[in-house]
Protein backbone atom coordinates (compact mmCIF):
# COMPACT_ATOMS: atom_id res chain seq x y z
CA UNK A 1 -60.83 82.41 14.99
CA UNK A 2 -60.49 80.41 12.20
CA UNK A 3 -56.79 80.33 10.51
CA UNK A 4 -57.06 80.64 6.79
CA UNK A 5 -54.43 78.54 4.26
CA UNK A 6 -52.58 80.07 1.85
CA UNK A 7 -50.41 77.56 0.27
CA UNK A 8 -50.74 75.95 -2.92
CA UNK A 9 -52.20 72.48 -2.88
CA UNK A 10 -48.73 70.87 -4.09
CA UNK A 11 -50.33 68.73 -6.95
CA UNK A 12 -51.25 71.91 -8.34
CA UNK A 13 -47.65 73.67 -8.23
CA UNK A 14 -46.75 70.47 -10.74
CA UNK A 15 -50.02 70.38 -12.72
CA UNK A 16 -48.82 74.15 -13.43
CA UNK A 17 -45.08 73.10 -13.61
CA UNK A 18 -46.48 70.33 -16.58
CA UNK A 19 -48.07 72.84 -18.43
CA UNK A 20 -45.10 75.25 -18.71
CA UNK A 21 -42.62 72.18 -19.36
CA UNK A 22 -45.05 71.21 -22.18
CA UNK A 23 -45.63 75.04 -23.51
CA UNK A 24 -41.57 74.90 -23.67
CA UNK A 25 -41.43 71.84 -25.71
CA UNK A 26 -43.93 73.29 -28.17
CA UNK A 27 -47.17 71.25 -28.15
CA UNK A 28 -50.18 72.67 -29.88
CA UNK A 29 -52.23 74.38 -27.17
CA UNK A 30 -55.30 71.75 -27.63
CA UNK A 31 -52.63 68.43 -26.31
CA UNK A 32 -51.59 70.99 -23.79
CA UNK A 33 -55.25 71.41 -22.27
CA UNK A 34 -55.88 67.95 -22.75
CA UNK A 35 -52.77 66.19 -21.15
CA UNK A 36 -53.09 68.82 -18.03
CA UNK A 37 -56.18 67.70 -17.13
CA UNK A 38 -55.69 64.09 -17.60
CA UNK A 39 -52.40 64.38 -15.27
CA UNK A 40 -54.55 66.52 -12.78
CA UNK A 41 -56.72 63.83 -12.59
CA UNK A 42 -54.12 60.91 -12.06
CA UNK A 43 -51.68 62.98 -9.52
CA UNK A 44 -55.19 63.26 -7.43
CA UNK A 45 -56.09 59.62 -8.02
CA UNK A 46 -52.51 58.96 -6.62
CA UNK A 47 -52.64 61.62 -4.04
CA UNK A 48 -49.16 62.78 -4.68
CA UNK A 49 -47.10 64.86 -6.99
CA UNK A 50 -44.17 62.32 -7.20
CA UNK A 51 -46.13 59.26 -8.10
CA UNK A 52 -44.10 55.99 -8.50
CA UNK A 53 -43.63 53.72 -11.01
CA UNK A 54 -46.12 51.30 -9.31
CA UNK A 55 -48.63 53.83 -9.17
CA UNK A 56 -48.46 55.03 -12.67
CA UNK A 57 -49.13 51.52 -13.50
CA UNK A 58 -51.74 50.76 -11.33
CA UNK A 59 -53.39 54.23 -12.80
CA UNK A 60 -53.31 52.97 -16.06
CA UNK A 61 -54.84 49.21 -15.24
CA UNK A 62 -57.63 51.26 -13.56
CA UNK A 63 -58.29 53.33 -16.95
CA UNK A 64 -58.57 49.43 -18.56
CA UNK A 65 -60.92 48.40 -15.50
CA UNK A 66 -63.37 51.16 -16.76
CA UNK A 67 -62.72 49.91 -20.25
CA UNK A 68 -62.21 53.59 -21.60
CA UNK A 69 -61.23 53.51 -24.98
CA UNK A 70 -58.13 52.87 -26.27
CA UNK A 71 -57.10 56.10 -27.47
CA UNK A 72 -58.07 57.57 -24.23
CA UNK A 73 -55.95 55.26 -21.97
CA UNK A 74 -52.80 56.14 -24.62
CA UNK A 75 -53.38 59.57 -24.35
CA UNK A 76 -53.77 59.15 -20.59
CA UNK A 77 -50.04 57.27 -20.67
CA UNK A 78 -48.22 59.50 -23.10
CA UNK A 79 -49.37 62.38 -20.57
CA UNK A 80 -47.59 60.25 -17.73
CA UNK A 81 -44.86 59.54 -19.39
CA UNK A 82 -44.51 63.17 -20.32
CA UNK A 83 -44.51 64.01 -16.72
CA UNK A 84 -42.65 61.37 -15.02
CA UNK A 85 -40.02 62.02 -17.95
CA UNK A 86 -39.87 65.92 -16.67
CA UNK A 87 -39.55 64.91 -13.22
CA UNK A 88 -36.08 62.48 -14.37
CA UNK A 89 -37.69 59.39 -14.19
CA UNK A 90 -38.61 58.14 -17.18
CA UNK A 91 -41.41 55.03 -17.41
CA UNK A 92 -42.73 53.01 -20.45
CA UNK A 93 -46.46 52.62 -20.26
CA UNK A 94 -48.06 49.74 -23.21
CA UNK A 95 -49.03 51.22 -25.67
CA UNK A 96 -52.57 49.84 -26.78
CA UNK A 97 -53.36 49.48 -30.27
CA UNK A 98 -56.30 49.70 -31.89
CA UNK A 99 -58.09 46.02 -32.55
CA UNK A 100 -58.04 44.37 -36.00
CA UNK A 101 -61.45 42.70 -35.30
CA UNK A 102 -64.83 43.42 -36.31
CA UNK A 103 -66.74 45.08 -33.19
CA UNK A 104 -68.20 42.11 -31.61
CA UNK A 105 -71.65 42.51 -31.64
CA UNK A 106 -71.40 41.78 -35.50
CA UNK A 107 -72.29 38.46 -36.37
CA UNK A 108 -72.14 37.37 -40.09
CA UNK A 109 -75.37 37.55 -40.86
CA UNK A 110 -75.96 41.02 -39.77
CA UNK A 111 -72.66 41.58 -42.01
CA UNK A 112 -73.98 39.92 -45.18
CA UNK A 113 -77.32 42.04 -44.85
CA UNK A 114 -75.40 45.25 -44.47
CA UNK A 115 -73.74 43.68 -47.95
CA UNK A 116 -77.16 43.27 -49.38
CA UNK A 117 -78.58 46.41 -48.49
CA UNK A 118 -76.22 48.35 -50.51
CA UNK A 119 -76.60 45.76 -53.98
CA UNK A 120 -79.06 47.79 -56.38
CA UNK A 121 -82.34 46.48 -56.34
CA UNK A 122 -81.99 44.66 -59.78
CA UNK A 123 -79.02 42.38 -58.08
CA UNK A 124 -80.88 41.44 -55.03
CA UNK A 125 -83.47 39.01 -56.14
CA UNK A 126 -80.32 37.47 -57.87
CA UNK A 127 -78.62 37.18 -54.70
CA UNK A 128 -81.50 35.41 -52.94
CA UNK A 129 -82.12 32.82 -55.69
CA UNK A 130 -77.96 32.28 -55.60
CA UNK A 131 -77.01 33.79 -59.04
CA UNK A 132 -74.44 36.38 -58.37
């Protein structure tokens, strides 16, 4: 006969732990549901419910690897921080900022014709013959 388990998986005791600590501290319900699930996801990456430093880190290098936006790999790290913070051991994750280039598949001419598609029609036989 087959012996059936009862216990909670122990990454889900603190996934559940997080979500009170974060109800308590008065986050809108949406963060809540969001930053659950994205420390669900790294405590089973890690395989633990006490992940270390080290592996908080290598968590968030893994999030660059798949070059997931920034906002998602901040969101990813305030949600760790959040946790590791609740569990006494606070960590500082970068913080990535958003860049202050152009995207790069922009080149200058395809920016000057996104410029001379919005000139009214009288200007842009001006702009080709170099009167501005």
């Amino acid at each position: 006969m087959k012996r059936i388990d009862y216990e909670v998986p122990r990454v889900d005791v603190a996934v559940k732990k997080f979500e009170r600590h974060l109800r308590s501290k008065g986050y809108q319900e949406s963060t809540i549901q969001d930053y659950v699930g994205r420390l669900k996801r790294y405590l089973d990456t890690v395989n633990s419910p006490e992940p270390t430093q080290d592996q908080a880190i290598a968590f968030r290098e893994s999030l660059v690897d798949k070059r997931l936006s920034w906002s998602s790999i901040n969101n990813y790290s305030f949600a760790i921080q959040i946790y590791h913070t609740m569990l006494g051991a606070s960590i500082k994750l970068p913080y990535m900022s958003r860049g202050e280039e152009l995207p790069y598949f922009f080149n200058e001419a395809d920016i000057q014709e996104i410029f001379y598609c919005t000139l009214p029609l009288t200007k842009r036989g001006n702009v080709l013959r170099g009167i501005a």
